[in-house]
N, C-alpha and C. Protein backbone atom coordinates (compact mmCIF):
# COMPACT_ATOMS: atom_id res chain seq x y z
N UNK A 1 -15.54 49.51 -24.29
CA UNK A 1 -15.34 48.14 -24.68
C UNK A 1 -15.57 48.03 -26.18
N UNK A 2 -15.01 47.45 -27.04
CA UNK A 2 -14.88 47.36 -28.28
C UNK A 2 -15.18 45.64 -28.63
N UNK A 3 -16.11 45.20 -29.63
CA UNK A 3 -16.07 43.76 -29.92
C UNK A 3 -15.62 43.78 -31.50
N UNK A 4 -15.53 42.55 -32.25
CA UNK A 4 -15.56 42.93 -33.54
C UNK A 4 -16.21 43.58 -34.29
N UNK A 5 -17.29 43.75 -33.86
CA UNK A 5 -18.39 44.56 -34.61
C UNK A 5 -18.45 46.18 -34.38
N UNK A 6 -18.73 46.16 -33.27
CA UNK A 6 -18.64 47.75 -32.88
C UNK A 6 -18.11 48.15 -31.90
N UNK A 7 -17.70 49.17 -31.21
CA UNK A 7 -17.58 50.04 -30.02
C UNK A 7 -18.89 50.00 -29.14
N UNK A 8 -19.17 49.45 -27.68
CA UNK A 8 -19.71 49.69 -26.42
C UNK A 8 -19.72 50.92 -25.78
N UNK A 9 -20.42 51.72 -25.53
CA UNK A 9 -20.15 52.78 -24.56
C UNK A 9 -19.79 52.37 -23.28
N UNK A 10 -19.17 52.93 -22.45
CA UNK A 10 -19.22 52.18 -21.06
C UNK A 10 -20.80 52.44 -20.27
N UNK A 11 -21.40 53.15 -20.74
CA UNK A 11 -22.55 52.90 -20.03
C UNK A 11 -23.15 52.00 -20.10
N UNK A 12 -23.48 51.49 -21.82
CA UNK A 12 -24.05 50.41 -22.36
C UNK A 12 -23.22 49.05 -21.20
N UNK A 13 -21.88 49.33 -21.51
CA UNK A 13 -21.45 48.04 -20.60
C UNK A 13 -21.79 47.91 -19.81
N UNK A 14 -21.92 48.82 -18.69
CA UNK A 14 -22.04 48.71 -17.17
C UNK A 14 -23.29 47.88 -17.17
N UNK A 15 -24.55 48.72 -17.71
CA UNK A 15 -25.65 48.21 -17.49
C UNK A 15 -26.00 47.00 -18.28
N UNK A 16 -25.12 46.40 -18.86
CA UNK A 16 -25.13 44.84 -19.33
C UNK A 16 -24.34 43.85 -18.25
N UNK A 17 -23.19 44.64 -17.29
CA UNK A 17 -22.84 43.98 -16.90
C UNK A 17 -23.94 43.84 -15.10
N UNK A 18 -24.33 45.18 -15.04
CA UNK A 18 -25.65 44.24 -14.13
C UNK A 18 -26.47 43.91 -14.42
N UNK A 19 -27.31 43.92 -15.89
CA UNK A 19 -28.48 42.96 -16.09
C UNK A 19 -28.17 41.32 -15.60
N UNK A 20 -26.99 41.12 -16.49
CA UNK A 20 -26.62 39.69 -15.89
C UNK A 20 -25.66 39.40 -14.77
N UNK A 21 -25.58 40.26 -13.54
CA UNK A 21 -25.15 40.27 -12.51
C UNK A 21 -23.63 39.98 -12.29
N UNK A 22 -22.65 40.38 -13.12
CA UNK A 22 -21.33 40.14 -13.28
C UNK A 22 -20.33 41.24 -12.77
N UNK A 23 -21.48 42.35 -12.40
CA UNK A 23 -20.68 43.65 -11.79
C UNK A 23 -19.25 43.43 -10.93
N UNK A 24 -19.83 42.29 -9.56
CA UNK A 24 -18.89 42.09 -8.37
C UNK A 24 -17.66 41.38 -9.13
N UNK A 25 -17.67 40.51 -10.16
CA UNK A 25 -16.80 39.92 -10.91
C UNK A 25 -15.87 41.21 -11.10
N UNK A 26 -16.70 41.60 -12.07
CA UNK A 26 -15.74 42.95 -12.84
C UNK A 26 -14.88 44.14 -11.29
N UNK A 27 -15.46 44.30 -10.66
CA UNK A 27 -15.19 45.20 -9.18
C UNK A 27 -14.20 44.80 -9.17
N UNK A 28 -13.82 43.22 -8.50
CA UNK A 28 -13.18 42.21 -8.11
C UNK A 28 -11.61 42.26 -9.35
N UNK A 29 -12.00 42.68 -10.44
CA UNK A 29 -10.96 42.55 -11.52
C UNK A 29 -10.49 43.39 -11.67
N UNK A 30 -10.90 44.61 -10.94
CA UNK A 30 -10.48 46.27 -11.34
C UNK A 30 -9.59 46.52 -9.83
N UNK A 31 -10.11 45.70 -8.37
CA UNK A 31 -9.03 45.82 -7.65
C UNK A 31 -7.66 45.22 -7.38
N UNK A 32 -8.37 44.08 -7.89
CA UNK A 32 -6.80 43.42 -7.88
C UNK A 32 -6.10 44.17 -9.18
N UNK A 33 -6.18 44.31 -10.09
CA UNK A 33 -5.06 44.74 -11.01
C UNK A 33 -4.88 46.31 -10.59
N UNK A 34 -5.33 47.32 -9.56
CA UNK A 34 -5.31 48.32 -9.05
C UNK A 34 -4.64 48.09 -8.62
N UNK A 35 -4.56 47.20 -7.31
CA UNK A 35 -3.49 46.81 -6.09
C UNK A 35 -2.33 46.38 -6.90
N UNK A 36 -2.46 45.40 -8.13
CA UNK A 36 -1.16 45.21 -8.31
C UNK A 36 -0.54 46.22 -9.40
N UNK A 37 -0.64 46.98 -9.70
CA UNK A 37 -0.48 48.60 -10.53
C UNK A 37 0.49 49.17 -9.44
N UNK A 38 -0.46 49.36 -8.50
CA UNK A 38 0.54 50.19 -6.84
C UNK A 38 1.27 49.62 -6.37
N UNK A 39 1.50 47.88 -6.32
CA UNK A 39 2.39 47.61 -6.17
C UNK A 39 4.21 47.43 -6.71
N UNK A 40 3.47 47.44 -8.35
CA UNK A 40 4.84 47.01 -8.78
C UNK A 40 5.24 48.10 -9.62
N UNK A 41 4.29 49.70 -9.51
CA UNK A 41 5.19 50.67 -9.79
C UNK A 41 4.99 51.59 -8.80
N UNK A 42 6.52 51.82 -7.78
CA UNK A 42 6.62 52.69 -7.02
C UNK A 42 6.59 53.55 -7.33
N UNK A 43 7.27 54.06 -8.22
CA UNK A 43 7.53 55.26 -8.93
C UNK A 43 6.32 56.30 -9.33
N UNK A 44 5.50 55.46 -10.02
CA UNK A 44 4.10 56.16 -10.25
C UNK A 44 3.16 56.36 -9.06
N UNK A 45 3.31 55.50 -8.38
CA UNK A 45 2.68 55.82 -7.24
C UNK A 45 3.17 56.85 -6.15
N UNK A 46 3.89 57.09 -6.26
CA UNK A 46 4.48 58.25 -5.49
C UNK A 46 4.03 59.17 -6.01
N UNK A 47 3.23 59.70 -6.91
CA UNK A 47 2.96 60.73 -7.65
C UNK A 47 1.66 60.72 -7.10
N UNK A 48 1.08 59.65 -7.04
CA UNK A 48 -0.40 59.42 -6.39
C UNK A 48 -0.44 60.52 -5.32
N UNK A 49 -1.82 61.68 -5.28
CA UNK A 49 -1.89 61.98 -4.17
C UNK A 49 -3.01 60.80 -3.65
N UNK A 50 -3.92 60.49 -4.54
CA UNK A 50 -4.91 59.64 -4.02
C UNK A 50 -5.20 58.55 -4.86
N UNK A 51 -6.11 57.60 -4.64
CA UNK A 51 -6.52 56.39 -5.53
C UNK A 51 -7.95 56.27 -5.03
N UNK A 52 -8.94 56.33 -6.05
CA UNK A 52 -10.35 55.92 -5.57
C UNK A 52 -10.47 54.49 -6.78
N UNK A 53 -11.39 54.01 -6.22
CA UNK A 53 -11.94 52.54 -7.30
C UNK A 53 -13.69 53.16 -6.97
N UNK A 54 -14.69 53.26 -8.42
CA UNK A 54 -16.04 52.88 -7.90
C UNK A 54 -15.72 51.60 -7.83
N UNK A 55 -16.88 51.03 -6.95
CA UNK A 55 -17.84 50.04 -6.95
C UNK A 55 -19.59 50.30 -7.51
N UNK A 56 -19.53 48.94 -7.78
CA UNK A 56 -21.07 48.81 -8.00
C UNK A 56 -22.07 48.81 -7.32
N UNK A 57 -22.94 49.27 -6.96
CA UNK A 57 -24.28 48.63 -6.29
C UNK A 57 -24.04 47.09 -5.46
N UNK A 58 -24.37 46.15 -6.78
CA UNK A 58 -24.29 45.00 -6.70
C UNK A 58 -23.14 44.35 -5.90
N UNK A 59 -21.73 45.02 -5.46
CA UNK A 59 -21.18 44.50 -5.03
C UNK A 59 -21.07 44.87 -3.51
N UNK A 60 -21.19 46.31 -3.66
CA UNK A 60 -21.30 46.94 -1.90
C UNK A 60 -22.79 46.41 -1.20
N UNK A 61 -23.82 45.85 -2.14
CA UNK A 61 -24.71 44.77 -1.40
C UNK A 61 -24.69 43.67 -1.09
N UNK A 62 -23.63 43.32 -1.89
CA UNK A 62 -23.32 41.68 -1.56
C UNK A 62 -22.43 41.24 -0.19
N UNK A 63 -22.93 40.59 0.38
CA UNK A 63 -22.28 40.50 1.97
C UNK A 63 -21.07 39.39 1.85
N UNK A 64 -20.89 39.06 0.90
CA UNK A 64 -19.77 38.19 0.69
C UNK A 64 -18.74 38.36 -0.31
N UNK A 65 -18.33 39.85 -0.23
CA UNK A 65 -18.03 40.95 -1.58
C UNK A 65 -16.56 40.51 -0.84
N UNK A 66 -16.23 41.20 0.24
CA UNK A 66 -15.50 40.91 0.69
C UNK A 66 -14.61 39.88 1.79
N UNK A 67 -14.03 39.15 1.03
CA UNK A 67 -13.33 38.33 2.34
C UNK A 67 -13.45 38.61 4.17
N UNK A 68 -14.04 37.28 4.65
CA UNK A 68 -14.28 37.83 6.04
C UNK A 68 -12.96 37.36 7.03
């Protein structure tokens, strides 16, 4: 992550983004634009043998992570 000032490591991010508990947000933003990646290029996806997403902690604990 980059701001005006400096470059973020992604570690630095991560662990800013669970100090203030925004992880499931971010999860939440990385699958949908995943899903819609696979959706609207076939082409590349056919190349896919596989697709993993982490998750966070924070979100595989949260019982309302996912739609029931």
């Amino acid at each position: 992550m980059r701001d005006e000032r400096a470059r973020s490591s992604p570690i630095r991010f991560h662990h800013g983004a669970e100090r203030y508990g925004i992880t499931p947000q971010i999860d939440r933003w990385v699958i949908e634009n995943a899903f819609r990646w696979l959706v609207s290029e076939a082409d590349e996806r056919e190349k896919l043998a596989m697709c993993s997403i982490n998750l966070s902690g924070q979100s595989l604990g949260d019982d309302k992570f996912l739609p029931m």
